[in-house]
PDB file of N, CA and C in Angstrom:
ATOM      1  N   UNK A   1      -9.758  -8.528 -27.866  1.00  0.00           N
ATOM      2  CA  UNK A   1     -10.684  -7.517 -27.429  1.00  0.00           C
ATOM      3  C   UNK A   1     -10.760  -6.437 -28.518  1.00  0.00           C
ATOM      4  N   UNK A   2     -11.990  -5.189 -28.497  1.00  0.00           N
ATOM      5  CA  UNK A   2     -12.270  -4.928 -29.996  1.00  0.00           C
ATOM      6  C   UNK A   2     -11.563  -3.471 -29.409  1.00  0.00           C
ATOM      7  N   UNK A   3     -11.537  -3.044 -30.310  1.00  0.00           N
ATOM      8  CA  UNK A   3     -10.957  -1.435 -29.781  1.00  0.00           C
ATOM      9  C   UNK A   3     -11.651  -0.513 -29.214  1.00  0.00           C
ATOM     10  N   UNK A   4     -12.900  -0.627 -30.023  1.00  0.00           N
ATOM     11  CA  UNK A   4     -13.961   0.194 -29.218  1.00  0.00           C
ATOM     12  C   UNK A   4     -14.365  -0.241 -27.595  1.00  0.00           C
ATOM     13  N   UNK A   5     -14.147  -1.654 -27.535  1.00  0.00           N
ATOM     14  CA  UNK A   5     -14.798  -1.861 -26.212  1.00  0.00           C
ATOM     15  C   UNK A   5     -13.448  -1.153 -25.052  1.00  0.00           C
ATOM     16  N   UNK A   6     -12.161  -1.274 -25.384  1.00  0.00           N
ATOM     17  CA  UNK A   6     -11.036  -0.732 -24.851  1.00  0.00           C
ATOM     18  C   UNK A   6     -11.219   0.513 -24.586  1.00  0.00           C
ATOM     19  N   UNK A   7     -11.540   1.129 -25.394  1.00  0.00           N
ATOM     20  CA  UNK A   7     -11.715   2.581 -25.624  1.00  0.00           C
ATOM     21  C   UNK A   7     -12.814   2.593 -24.230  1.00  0.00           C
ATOM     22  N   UNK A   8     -14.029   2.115 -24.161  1.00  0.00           N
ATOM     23  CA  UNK A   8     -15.137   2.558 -23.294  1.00  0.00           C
ATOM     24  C   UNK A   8     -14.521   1.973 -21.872  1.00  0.00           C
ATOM     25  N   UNK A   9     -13.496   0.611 -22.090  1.00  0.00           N
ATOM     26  CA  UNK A   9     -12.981   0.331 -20.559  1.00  0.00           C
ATOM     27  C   UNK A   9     -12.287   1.656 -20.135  1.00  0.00           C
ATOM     28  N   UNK A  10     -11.441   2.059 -20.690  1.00  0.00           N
ATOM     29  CA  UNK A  10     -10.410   3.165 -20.586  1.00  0.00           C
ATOM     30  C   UNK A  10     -11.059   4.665 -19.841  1.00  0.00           C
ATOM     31  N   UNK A  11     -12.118   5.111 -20.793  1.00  0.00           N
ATOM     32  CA  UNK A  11     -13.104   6.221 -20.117  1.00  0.00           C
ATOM     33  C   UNK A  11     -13.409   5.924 -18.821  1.00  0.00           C
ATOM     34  N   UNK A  12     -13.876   4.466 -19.069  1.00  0.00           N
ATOM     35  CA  UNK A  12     -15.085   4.155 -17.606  1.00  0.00           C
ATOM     36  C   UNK A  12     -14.091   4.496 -16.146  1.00  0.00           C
ATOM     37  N   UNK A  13     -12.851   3.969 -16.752  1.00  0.00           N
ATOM     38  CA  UNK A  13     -11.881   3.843 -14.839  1.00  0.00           C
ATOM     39  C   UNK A  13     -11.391   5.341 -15.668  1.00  0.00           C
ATOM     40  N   UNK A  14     -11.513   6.246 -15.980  1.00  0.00           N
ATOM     41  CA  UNK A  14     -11.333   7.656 -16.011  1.00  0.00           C
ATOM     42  C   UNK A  14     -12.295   8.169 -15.329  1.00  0.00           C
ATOM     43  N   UNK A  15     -13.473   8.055 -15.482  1.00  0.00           N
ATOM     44  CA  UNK A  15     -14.272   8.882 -14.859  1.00  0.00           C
ATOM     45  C   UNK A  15     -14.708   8.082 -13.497  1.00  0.00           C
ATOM     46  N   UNK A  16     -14.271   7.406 -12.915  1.00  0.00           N
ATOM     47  CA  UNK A  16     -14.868   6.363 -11.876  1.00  0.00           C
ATOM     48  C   UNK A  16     -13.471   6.953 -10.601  1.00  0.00           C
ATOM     49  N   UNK A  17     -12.496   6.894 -11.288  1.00  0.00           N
ATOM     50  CA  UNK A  17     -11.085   7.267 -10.528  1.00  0.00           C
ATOM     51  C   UNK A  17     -11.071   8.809 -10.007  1.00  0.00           C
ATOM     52  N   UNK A  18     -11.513   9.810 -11.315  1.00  0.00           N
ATOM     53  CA  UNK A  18     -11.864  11.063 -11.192  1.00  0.00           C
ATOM     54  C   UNK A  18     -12.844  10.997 -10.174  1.00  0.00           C
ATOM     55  N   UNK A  19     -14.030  10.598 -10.010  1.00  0.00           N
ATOM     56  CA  UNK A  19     -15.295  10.743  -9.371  1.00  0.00           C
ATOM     57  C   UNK A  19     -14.795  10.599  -7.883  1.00  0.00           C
ATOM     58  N   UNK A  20     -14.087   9.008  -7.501  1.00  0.00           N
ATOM     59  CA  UNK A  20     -13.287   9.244  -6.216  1.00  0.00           C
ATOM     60  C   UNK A  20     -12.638  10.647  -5.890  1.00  0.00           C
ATOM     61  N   UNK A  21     -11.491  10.802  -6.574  1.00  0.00           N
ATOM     62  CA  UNK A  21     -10.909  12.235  -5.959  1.00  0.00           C
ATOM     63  C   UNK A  21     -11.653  13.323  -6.073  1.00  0.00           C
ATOM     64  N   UNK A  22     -12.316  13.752  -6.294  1.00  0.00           N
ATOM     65  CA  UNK A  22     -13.432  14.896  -6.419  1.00  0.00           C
ATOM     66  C   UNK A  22     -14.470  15.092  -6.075  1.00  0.00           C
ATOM     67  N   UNK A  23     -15.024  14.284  -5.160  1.00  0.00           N
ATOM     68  CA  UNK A  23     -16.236  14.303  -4.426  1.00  0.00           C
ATOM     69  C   UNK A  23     -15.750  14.579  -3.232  1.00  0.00           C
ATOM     70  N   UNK A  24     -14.838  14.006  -2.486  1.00  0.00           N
ATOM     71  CA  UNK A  24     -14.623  14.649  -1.132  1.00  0.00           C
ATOM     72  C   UNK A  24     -13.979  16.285  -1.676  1.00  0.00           C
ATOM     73  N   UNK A  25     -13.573  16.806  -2.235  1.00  0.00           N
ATOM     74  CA  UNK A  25     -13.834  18.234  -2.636  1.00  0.00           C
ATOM     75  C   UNK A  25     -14.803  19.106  -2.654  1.00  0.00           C
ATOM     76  N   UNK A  26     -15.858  18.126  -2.955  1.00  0.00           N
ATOM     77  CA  UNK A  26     -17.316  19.113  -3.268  1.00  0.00           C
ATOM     78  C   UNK A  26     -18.054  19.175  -2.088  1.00  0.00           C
ATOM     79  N   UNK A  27     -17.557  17.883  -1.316  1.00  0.00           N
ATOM     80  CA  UNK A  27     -18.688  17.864   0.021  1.00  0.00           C
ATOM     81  C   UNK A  27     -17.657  18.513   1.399  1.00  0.00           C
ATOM     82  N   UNK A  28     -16.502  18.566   1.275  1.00  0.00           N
ATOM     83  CA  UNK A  28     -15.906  19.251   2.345  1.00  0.00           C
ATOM     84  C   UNK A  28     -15.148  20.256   1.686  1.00  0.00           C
ATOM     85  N   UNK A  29     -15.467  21.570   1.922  1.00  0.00           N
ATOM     86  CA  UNK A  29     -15.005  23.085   2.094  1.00  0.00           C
ATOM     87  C   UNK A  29     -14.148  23.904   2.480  1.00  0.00           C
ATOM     88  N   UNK A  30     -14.010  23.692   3.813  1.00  0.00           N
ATOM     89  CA  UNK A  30     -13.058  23.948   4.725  1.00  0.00           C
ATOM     90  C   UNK A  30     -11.852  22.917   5.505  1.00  0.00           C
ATOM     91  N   UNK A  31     -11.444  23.311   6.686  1.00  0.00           N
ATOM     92  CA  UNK A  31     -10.333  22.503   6.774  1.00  0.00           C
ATOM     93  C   UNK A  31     -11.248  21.292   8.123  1.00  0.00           C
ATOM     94  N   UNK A  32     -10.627  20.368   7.674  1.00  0.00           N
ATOM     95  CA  UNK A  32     -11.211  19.453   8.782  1.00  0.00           C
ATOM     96  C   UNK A  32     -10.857  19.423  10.509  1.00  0.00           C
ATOM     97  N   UNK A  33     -12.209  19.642  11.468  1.00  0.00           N
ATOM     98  CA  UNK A  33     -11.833  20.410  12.626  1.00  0.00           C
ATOM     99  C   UNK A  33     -11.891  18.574  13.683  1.00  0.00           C
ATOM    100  N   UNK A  34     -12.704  17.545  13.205  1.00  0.00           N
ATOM    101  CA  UNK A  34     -12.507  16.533  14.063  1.00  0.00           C
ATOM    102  C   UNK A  34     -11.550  15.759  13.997  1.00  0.00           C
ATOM    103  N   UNK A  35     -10.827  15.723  14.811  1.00  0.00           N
ATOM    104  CA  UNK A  35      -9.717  14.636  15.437  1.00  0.00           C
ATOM    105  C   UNK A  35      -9.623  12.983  14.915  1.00  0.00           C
ATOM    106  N   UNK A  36     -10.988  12.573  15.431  1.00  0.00           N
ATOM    107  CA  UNK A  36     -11.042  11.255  14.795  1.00  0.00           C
ATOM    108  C   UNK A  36     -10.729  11.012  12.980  1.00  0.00           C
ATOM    109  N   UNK A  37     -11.819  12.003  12.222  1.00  0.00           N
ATOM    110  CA  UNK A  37     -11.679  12.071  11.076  1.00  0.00           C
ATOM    111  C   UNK A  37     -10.356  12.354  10.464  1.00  0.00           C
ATOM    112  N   UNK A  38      -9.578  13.909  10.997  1.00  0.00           N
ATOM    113  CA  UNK A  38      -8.259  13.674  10.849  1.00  0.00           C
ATOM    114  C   UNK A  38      -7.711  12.599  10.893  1.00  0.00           C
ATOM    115  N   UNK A  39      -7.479  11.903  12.236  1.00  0.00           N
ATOM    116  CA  UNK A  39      -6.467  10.615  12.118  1.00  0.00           C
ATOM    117  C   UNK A  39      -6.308   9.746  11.540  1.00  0.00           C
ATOM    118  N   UNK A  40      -7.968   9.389  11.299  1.00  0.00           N
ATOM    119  CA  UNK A  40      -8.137   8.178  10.179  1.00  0.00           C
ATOM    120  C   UNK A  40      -8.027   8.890   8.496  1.00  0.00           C
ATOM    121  N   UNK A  41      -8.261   9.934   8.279  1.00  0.00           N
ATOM    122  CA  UNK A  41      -7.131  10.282   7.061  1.00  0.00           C
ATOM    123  C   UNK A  41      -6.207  10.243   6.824  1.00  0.00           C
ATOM    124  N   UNK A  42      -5.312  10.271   7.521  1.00  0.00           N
ATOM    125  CA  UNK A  42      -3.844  10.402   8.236  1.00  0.00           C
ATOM    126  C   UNK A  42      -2.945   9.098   8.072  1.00  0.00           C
ATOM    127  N   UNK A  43      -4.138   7.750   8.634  1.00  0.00           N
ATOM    128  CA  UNK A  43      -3.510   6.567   8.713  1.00  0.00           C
ATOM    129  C   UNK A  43      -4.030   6.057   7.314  1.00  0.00           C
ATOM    130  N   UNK A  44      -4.820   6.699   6.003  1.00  0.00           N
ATOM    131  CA  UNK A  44      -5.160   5.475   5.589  1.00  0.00           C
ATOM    132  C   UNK A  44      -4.457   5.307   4.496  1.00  0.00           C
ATOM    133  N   UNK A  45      -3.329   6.507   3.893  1.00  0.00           N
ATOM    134  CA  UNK A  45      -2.274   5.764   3.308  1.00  0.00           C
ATOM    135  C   UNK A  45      -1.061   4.386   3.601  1.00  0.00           C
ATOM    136  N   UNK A  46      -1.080   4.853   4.760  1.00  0.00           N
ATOM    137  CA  UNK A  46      -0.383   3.548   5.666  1.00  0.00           C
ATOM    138  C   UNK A  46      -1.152   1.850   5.640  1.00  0.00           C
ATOM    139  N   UNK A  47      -2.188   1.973   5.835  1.00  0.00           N
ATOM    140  CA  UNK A  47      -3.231   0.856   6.203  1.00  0.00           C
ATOM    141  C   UNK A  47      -3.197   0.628   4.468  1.00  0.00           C
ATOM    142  N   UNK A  48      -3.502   1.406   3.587  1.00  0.00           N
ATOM    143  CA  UNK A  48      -3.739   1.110   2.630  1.00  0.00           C
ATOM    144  C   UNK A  48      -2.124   0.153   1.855  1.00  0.00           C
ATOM    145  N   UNK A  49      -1.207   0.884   1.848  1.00  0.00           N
ATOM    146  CA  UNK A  49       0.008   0.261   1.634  1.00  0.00           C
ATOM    147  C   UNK A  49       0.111  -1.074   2.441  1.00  0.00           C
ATOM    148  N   UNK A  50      -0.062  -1.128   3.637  1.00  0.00           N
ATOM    149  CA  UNK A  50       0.189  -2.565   4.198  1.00  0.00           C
ATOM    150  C   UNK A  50      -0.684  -3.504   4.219  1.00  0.00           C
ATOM    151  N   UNK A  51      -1.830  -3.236   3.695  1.00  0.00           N
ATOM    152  CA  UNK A  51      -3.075  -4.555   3.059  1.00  0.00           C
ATOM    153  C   UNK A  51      -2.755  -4.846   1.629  1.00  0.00           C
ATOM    154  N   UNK A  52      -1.471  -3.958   0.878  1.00  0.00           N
ATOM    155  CA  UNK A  52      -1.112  -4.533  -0.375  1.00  0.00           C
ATOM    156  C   UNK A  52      -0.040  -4.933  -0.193  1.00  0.00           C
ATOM    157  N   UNK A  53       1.076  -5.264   0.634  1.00  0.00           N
ATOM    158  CA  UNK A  53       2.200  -5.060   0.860  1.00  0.00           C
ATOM    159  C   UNK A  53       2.526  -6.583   1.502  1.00  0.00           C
ATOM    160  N   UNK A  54       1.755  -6.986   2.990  1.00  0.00           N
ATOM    161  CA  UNK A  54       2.408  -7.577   3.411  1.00  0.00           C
ATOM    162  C   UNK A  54       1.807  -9.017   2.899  1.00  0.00           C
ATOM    163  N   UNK A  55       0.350  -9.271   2.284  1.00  0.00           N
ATOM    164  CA  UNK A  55       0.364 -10.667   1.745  1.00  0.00           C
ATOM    165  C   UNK A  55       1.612 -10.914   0.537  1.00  0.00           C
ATOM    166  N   UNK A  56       1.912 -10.271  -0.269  1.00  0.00           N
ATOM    167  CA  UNK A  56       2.989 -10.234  -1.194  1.00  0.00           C
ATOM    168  C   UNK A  56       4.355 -10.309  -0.765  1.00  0.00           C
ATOM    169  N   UNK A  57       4.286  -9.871   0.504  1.00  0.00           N
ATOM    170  CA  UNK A  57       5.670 -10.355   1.339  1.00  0.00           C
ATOM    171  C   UNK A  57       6.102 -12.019   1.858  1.00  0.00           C
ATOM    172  N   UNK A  58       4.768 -12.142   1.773  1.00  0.00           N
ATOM    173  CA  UNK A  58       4.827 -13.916   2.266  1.00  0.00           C
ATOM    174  C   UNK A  58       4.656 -14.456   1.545  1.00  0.00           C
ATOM    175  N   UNK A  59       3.385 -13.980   0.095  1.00  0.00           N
ATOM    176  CA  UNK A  59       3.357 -15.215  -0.551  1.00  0.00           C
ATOM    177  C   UNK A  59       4.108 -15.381  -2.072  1.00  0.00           C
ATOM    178  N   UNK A  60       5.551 -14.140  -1.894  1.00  0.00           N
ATOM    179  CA  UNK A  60       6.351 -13.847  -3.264  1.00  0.00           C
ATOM    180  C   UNK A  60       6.847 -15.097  -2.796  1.00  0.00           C
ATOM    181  N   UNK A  61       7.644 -16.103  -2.174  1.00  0.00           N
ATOM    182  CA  UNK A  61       8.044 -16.919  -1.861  1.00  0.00           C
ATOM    183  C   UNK A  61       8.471 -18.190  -2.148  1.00  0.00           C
ATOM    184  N   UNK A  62       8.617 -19.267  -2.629  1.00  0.00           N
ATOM    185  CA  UNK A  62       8.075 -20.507  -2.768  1.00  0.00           C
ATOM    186  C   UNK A  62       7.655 -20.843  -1.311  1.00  0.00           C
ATOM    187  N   UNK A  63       7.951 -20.932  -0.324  1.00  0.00           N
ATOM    188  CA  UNK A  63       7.244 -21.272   1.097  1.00  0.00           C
ATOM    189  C   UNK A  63       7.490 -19.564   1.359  1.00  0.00           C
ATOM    190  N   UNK A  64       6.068 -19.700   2.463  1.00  0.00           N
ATOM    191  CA  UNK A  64       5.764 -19.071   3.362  1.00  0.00           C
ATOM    192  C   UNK A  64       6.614 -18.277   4.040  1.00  0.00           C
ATOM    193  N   UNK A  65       7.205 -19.383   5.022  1.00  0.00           N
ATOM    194  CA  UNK A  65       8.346 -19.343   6.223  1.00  0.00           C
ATOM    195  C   UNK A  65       9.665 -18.637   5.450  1.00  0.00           C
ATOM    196  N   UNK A  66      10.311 -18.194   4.508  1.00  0.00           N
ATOM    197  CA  UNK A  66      11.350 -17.337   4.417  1.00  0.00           C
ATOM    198  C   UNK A  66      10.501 -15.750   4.001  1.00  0.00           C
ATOM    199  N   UNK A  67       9.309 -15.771   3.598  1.00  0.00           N
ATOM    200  CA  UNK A  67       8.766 -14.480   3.799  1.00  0.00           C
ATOM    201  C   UNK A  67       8.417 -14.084   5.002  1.00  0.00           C
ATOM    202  N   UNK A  68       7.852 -14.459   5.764  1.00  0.00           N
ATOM    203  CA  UNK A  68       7.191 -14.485   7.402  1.00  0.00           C
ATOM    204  C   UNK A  68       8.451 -14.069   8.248  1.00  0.00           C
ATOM    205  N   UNK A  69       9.649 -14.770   7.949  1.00  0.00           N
ATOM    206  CA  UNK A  69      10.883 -14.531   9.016  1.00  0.00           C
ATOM    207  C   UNK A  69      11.617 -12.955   8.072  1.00  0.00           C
ATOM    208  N   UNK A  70      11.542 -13.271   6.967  1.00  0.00           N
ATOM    209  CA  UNK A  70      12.047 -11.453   6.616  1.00  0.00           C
ATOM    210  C   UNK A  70      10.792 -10.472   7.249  1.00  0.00           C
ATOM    211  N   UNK A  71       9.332 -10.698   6.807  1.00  0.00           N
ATOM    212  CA  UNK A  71       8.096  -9.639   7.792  1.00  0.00           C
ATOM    213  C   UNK A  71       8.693  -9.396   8.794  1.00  0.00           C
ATOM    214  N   UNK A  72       9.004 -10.248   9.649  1.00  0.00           N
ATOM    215  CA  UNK A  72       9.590 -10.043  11.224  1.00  0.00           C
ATOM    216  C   UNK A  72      11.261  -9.509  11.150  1.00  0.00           C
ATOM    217  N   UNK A  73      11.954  -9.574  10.520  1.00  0.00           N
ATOM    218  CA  UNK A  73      13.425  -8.695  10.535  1.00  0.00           C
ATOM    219  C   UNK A  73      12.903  -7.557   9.856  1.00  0.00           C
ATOM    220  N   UNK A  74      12.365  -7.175   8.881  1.00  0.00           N
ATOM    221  CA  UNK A  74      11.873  -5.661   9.003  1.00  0.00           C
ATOM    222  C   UNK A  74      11.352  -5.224   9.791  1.00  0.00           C
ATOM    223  N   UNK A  75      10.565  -6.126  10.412  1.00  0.00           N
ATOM    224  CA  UNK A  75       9.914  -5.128  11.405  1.00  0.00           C
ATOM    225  C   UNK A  75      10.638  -4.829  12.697  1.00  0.00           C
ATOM    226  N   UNK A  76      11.708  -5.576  12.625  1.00  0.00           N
ATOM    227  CA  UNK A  76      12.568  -5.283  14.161  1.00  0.00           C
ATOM    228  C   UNK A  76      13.297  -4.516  13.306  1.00  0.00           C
ATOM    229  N   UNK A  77      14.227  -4.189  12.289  1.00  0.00           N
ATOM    230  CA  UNK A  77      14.858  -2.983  11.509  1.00  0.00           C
ATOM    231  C   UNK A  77      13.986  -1.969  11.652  1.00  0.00           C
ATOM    232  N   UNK A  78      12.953  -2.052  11.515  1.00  0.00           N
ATOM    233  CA  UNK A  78      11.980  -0.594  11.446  1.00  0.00           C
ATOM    234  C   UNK A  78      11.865  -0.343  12.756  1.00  0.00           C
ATOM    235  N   UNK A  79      11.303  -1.240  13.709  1.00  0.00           N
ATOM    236  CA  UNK A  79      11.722  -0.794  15.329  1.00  0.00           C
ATOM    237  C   UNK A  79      12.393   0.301  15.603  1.00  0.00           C
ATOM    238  N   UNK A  80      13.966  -0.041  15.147  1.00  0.00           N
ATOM    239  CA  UNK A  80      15.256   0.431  15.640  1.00  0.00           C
ATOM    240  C   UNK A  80      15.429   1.709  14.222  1.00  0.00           C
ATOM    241  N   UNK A  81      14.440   1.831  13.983  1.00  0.00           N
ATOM    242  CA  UNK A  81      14.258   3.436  13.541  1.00  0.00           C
ATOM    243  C   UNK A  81      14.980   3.638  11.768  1.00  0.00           C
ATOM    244  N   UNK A  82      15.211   2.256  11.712  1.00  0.00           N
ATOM    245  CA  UNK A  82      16.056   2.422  10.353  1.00  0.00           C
ATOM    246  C   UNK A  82      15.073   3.155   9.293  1.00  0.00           C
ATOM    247  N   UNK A  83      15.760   3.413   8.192  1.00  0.00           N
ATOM    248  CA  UNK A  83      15.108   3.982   7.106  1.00  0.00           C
ATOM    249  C   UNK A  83      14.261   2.951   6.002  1.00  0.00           C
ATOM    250  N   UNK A  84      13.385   3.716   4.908  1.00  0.00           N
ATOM    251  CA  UNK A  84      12.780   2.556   3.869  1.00  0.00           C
ATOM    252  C   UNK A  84      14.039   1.871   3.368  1.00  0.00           C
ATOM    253  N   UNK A  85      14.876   2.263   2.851  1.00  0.00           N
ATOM    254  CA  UNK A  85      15.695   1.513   1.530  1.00  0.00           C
ATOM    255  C   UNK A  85      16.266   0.524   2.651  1.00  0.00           C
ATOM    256  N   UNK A  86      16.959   0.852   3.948  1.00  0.00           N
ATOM    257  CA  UNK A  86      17.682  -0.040   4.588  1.00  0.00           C
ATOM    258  C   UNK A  86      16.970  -1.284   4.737  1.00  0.00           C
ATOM    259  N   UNK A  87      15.390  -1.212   5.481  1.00  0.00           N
ATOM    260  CA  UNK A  87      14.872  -2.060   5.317  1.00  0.00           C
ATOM    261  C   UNK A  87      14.278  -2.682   4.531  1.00  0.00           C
ATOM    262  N   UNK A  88      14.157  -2.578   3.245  1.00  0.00           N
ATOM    263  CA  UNK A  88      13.575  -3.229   2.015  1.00  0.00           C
ATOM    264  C   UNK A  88      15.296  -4.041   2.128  1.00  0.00           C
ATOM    265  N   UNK A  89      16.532  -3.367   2.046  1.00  0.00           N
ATOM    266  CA  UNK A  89      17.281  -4.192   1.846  1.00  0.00           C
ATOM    267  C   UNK A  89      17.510  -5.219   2.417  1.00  0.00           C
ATOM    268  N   UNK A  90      17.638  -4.899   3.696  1.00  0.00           N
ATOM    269  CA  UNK A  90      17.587  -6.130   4.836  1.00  0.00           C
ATOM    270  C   UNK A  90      16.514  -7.356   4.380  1.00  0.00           C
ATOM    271  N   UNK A  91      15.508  -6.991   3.926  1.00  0.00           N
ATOM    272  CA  UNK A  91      13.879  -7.939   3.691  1.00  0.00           C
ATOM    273  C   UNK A  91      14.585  -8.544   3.069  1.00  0.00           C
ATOM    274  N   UNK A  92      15.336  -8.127   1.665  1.00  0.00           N
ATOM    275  CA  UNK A  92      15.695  -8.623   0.629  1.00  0.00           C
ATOM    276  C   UNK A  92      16.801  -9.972   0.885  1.00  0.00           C
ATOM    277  N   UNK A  93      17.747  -9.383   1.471  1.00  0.00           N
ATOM    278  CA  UNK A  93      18.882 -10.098   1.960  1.00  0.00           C
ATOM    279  C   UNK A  93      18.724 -11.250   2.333  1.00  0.00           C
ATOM    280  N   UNK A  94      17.638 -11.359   3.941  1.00  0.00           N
ATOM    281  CA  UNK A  94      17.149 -12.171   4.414  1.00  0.00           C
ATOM    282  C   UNK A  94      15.884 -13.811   3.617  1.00  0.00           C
ATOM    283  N   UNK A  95      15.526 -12.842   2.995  1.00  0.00           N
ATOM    284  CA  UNK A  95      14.672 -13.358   1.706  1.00  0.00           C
ATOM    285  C   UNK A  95      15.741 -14.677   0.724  1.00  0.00           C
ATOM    286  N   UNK A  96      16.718 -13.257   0.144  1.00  0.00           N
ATOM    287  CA  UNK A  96      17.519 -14.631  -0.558  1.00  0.00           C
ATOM    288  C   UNK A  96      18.260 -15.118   0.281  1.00  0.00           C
ATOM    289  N   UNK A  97      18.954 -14.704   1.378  1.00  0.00           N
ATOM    290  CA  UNK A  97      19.311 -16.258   2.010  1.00  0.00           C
ATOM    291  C   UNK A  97      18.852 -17.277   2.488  1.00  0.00           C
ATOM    292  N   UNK A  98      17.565 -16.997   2.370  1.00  0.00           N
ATOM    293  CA  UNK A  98      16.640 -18.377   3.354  1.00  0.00           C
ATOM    294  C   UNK A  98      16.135 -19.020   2.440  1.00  0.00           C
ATOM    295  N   UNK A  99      16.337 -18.447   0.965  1.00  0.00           N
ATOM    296  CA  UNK A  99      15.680 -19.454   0.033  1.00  0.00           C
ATOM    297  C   UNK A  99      15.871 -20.671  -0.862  1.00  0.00           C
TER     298      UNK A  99
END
């Protein structure tokens, strides 16, 4: 690839990335008074992390089935209120022993 064209990829997701965070700035002012809108701001770091998160949980794998059965022991660790690191460890654990 030539340098110059690097150079114009590089700008382009600069100003495309910028343009995201800075437009909801310009069009909202004040503090946000609806409920719905709140919440779904609220959740979409969450939603966003777990549409990158959990296909990569199943398909880091060679099969499926030892990712799918760690998804489900984190999620009963997270149930029972545990913390991130505990449960990434647990994932982990479970992960290499089933593999």
């Amino acid at each position: 690839m030539e340098q110059h064209s690097m150079i114009i990829y590089i700008l382009l997701v600069i100003i495309v990335t910028n343009l995201i965070r800075v437009t909801p700035m310009l069009f909202i002012k004040g503090q946000i008074h609806n409920r719905f809108v709140r919440s779904f701001l609220y959740y979409v770091p969450y939603v966003t992390l777990a549409v990158m998160t959990f296909p990569d949980m199943i398909l880091a794998t060679p099969t499926p089935l030892p990712g799918i059965i760690a998804l489900l022991t984190g999620m009963v660790a997270a149930w029972f209120r545990l913390g991130l690191f505990p449960v990434a460890l647990i994932c982990c654990v479970v992960t290499y022993l089933l593999i």
